[in-house]
N, C-alpha and C. Protein backbone atom coordinates (compact mmCIF):
# COMPACT_ATOMS: atom_id res chain seq x y z
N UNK A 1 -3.91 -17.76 4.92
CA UNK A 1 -3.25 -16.59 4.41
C UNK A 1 -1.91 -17.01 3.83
N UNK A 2 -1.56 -16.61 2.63
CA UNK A 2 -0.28 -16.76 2.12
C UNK A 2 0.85 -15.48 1.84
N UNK A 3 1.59 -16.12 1.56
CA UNK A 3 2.82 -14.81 1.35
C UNK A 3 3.13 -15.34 0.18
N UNK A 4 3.61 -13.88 -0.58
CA UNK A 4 4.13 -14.12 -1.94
C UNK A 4 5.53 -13.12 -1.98
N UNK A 5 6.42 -13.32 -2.48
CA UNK A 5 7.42 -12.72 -2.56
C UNK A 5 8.29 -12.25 -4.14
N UNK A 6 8.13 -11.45 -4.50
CA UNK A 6 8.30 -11.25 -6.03
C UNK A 6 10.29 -10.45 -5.77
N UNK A 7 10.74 -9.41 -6.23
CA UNK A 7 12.18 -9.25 -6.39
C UNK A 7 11.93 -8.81 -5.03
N UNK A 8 13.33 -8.46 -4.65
CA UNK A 8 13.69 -7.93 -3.32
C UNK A 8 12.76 -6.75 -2.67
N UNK A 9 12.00 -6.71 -1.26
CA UNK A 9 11.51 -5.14 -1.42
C UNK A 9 9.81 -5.48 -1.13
N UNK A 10 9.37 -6.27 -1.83
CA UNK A 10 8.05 -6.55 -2.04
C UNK A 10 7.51 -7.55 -1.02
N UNK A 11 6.63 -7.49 -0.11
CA UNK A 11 5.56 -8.60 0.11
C UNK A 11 4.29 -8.70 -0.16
N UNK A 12 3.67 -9.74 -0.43
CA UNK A 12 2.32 -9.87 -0.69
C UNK A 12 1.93 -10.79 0.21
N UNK A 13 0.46 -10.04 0.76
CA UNK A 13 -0.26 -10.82 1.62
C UNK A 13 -1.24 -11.32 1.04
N UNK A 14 -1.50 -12.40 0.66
CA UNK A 14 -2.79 -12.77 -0.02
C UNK A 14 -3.94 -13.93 1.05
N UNK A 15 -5.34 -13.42 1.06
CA UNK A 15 -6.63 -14.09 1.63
C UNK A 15 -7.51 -14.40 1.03
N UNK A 16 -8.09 -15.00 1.35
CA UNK A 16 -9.50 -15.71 0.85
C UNK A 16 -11.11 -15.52 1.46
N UNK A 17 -11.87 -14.59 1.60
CA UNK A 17 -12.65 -14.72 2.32
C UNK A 17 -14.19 -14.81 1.76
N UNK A 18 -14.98 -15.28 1.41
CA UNK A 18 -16.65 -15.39 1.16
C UNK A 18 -16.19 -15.39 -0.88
N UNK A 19 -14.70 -15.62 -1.23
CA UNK A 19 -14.57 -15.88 -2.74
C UNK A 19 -14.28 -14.81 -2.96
N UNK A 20 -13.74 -14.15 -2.49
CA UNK A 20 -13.09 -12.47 -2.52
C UNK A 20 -11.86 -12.86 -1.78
N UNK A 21 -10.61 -12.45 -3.42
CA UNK A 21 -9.46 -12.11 -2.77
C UNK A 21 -8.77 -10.99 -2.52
N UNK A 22 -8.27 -11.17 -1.27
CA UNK A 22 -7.76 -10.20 -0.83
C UNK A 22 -6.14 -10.12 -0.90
N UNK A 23 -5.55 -9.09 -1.45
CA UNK A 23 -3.75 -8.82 -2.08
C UNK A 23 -3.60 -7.72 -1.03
N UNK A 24 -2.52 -8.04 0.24
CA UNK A 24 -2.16 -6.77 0.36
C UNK A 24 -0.81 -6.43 0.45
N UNK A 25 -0.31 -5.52 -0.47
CA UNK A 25 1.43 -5.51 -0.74
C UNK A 25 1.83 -4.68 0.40
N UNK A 26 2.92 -4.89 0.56
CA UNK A 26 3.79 -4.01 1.52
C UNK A 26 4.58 -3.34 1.41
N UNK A 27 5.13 -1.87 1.70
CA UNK A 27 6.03 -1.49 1.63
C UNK A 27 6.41 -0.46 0.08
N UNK A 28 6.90 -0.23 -1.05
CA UNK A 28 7.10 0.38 -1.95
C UNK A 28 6.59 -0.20 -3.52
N UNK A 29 5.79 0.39 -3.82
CA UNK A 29 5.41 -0.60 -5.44
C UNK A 29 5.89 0.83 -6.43
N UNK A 30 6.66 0.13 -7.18
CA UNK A 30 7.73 1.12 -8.05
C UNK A 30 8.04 0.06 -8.91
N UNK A 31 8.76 0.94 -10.03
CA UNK A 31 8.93 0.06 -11.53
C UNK A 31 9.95 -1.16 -10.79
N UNK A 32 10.56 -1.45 -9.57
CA UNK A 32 11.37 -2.67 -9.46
C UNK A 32 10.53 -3.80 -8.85
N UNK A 33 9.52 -3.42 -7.97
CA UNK A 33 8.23 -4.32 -7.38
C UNK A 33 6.87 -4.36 -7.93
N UNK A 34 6.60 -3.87 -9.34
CA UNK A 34 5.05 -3.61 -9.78
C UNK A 34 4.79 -4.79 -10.64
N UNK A 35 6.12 -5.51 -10.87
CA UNK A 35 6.16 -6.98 -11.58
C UNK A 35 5.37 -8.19 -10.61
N UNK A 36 5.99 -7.76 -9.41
CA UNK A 36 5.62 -9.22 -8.72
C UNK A 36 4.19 -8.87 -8.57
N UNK A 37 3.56 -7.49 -8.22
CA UNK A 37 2.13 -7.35 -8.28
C UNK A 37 1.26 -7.91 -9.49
N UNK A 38 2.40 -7.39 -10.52
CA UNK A 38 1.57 -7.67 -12.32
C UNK A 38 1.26 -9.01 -11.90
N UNK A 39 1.86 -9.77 -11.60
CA UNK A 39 1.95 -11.23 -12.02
C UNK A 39 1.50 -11.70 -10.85
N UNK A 40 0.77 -11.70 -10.09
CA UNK A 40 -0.01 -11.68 -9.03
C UNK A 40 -1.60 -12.00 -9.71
N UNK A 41 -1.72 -10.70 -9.79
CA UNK A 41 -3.04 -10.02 -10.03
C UNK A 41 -3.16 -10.74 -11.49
N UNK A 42 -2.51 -11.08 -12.24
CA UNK A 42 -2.74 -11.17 -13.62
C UNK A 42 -3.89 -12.46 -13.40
N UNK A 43 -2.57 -13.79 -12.31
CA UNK A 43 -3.12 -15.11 -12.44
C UNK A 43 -4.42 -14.98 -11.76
N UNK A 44 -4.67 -14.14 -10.65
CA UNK A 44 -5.77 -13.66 -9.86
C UNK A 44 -7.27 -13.24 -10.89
N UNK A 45 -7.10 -12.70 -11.70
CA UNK A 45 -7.94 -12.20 -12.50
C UNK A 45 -7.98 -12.96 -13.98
N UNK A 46 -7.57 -14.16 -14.11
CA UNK A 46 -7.62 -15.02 -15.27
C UNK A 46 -8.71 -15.70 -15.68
N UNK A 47 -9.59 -15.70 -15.06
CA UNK A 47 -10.63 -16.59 -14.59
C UNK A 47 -11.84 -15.60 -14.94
N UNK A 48 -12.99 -16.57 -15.23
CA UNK A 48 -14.32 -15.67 -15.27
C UNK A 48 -14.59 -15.41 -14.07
N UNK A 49 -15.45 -14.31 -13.86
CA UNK A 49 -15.87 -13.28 -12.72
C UNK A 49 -14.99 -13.41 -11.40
N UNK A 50 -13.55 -12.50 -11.69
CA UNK A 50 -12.82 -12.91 -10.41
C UNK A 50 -13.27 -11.64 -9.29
N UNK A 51 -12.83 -11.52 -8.31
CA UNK A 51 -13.72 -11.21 -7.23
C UNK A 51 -12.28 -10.77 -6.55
N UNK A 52 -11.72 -9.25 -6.75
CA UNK A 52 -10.43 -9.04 -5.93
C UNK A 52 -10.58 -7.67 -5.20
N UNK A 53 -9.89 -7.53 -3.68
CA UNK A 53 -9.69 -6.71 -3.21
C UNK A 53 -8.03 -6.58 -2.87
N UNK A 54 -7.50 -5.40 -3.63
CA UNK A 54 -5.67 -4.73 -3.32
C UNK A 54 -6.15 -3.84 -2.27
N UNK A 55 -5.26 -4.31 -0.60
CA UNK A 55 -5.32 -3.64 0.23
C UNK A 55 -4.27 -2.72 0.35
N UNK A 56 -4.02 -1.19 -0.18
CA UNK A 56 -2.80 -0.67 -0.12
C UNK A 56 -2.42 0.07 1.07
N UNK A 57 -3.21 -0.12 1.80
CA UNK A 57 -3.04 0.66 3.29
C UNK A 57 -1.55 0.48 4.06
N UNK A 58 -0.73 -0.91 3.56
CA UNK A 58 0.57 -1.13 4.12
C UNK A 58 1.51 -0.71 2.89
N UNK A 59 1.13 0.15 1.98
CA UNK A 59 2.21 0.42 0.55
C UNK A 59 2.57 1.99 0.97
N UNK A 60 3.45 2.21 1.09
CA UNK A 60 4.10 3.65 1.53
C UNK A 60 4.54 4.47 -0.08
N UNK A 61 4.52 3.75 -1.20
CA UNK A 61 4.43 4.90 -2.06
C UNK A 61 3.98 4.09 -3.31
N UNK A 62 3.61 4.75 -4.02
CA UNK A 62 3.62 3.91 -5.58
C UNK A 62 3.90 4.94 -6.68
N UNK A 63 3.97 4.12 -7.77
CA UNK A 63 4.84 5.13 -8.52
C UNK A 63 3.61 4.49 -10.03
N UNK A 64 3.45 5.52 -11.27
CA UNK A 64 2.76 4.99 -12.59
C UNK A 64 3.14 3.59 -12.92
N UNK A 65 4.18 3.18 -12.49
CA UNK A 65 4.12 1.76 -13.19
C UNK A 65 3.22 0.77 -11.82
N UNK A 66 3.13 1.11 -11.09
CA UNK A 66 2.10 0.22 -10.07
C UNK A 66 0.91 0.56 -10.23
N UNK A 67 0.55 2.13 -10.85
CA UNK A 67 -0.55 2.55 -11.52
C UNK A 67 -1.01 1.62 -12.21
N UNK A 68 -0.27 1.54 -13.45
CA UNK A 68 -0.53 0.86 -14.48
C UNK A 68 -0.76 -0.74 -14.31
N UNK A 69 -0.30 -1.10 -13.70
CA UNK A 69 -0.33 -2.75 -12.86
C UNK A 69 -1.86 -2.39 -12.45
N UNK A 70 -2.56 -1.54 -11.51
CA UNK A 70 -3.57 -1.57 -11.48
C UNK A 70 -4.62 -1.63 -12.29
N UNK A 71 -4.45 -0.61 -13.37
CA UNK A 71 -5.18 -0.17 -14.19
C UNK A 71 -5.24 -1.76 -15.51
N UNK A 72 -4.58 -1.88 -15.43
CA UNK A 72 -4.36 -3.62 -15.91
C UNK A 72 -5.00 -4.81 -15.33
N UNK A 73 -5.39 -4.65 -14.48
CA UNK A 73 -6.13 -5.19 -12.94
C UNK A 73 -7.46 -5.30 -13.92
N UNK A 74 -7.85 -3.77 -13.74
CA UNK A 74 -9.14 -3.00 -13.53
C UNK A 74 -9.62 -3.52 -14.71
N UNK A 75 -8.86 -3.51 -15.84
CA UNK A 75 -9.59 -3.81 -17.30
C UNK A 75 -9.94 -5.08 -17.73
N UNK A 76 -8.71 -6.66 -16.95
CA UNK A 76 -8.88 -7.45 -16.99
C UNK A 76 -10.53 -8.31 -16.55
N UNK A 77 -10.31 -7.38 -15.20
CA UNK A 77 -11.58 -7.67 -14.16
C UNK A 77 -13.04 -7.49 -14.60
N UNK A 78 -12.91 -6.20 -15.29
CA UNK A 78 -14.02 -5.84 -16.34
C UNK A 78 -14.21 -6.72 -17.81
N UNK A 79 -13.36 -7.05 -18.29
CA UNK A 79 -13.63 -8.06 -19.32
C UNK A 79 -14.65 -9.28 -18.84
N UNK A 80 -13.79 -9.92 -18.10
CA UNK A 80 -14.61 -11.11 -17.32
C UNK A 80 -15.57 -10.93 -16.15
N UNK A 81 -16.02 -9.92 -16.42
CA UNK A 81 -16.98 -9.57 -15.31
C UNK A 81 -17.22 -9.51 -13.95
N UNK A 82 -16.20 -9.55 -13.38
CA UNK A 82 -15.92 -9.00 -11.71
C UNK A 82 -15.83 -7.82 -11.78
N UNK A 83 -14.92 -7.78 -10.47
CA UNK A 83 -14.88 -7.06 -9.34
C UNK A 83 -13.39 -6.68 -8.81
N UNK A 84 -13.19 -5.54 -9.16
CA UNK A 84 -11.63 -5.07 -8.24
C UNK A 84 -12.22 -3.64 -7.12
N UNK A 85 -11.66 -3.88 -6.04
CA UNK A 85 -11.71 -2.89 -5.51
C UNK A 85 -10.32 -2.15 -4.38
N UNK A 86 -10.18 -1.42 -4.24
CA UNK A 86 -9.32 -0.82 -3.90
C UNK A 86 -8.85 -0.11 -2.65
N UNK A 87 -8.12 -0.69 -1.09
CA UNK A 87 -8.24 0.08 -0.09
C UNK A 87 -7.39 0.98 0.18
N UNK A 88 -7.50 2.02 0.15
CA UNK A 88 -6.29 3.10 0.17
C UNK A 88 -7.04 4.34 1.64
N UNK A 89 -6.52 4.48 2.54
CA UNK A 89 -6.92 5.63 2.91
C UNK A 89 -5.82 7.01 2.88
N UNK A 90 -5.13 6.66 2.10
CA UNK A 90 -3.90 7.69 1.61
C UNK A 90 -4.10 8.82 1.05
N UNK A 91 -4.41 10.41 1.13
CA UNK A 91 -4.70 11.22 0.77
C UNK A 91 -3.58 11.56 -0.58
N UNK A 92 -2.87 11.42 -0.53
CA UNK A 92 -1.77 11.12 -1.90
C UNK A 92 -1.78 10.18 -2.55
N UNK A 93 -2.73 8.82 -2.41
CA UNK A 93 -3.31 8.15 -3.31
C UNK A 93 -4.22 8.61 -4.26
N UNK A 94 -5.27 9.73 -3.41
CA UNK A 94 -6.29 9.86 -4.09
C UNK A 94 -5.82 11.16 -5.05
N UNK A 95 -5.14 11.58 -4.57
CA UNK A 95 -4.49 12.84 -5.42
C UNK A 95 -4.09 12.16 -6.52
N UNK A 96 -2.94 11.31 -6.69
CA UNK A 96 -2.11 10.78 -7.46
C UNK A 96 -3.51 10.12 -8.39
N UNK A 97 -4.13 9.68 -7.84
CA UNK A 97 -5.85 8.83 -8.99
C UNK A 97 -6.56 10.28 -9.74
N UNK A 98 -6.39 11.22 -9.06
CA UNK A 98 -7.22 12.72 -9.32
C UNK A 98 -6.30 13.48 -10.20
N UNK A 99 -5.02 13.26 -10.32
CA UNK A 99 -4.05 14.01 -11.24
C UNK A 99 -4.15 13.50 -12.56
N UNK A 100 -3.78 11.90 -12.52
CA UNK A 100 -4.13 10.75 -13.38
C UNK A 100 -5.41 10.88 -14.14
N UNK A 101 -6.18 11.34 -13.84
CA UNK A 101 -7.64 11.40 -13.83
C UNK A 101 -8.20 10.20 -14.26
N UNK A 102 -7.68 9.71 -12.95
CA UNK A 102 -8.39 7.93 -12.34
C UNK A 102 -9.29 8.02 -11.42
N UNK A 103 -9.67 9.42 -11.04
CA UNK A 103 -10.44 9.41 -9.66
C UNK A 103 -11.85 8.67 -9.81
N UNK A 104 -12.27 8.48 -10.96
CA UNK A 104 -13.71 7.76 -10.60
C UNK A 104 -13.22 6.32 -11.35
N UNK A 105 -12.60 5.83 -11.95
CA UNK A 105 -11.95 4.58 -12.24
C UNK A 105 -12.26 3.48 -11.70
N UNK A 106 -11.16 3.55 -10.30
CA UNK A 106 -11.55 2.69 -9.18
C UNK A 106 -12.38 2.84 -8.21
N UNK A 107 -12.84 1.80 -7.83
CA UNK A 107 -13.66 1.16 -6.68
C UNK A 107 -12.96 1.83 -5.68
N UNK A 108 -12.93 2.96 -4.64
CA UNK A 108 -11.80 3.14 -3.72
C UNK A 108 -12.59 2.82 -2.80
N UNK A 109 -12.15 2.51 -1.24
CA UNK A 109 -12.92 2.22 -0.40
C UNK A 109 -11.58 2.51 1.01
N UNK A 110 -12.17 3.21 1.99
CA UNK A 110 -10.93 3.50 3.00
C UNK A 110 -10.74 2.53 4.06
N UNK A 111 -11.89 1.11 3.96
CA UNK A 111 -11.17 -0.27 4.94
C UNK A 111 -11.84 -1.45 3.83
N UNK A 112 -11.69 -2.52 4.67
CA UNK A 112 -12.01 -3.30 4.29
C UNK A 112 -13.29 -3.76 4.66
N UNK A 113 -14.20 -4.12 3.71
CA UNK A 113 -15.98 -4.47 3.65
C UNK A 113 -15.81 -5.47 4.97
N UNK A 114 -17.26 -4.93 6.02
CA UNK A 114 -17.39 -6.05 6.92
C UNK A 114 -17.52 -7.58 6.28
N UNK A 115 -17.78 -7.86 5.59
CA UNK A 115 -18.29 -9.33 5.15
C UNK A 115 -16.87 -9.34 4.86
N UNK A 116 -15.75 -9.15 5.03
CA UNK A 116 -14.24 -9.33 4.08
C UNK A 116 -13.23 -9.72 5.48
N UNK A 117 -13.59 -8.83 6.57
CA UNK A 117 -13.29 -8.68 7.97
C UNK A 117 -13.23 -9.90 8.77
N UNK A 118 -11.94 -10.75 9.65
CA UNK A 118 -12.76 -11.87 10.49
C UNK A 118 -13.84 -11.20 11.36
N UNK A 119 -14.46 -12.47 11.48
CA UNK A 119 -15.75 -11.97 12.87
C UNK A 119 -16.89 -10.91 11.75
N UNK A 120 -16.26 -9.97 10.91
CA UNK A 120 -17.28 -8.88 10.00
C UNK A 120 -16.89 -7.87 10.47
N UNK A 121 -16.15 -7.58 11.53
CA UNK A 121 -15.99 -6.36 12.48
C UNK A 121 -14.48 -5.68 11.26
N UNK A 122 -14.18 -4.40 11.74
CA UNK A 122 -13.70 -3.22 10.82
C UNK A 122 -12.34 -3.90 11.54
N UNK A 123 -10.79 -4.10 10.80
CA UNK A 123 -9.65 -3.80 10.66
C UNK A 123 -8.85 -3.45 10.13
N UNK A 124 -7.87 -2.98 11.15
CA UNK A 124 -6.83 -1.86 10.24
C UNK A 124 -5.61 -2.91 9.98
N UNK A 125 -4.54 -1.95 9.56
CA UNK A 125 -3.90 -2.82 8.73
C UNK A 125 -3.10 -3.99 9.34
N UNK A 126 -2.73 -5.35 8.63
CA UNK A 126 -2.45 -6.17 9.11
C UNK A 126 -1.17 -6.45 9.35
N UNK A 127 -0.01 -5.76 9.47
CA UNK A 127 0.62 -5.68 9.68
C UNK A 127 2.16 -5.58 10.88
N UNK A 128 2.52 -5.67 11.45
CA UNK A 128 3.37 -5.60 12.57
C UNK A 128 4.64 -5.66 12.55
């Protein structure tokens, strides 16, 4: 597991599991932290058929420009033929995707896939 650290404010947790990566930011993604995500996800998805899961379950708000970092994600991923998917169990996520009218867009999913899981078994967020 690695850490990534983009401007002040931001962490990224990044994993590796069965060739599926896993990003999970922490804390606020807003026009001052949606850079270190851009540029994350960009090098993440450079590659033919990249294979990514953004765990946002530890992100307490996001704002259109982390939208858009996603949605930048999403199109890249689709060019080269992967896979983005998305863990949010945030009921103001899904609003904010449903206002947007992103609601069928993303892949949303409210944990993380057993095969993604150590052991396969269901966890919550990784955090402490």
């Amino acid at each position: 597991m690695s850490d990534f650290s983009g401007r002040p404010g931001v962490r990224l947790r990044e994993s590796t599991v069965a060739g599926t990566v896993i990003v999970a930011p922490h804390g606020e993604l807003d026009l001052l932290t949606a850079p270190a995500l851009a540029a994350r996800l960009d090098a993440l998805t450079a590659g033919p058929s990249p294979d990514v899961v953004v765990d946002l379950r530890a992100v307490s708000f996001i704002d259109c420009s982390a939208l858009g970092v996603l949605c930048r994600a999403r199109n890249r991923v689709r060019i080269r033929g992967g896979r983005l998917r998305l863990v949010s169990r945030s009921p103001g996520f899904r609003r904010l995707l449903h206002h947007t009218r992103l609601g069928g867009v993303f892949d949303l999913l409210p944990g993380l896939p057993r095969a993604l899981t150590p052991g396969g078994r269901s966890v919550g967020a990784r955090w402490s």
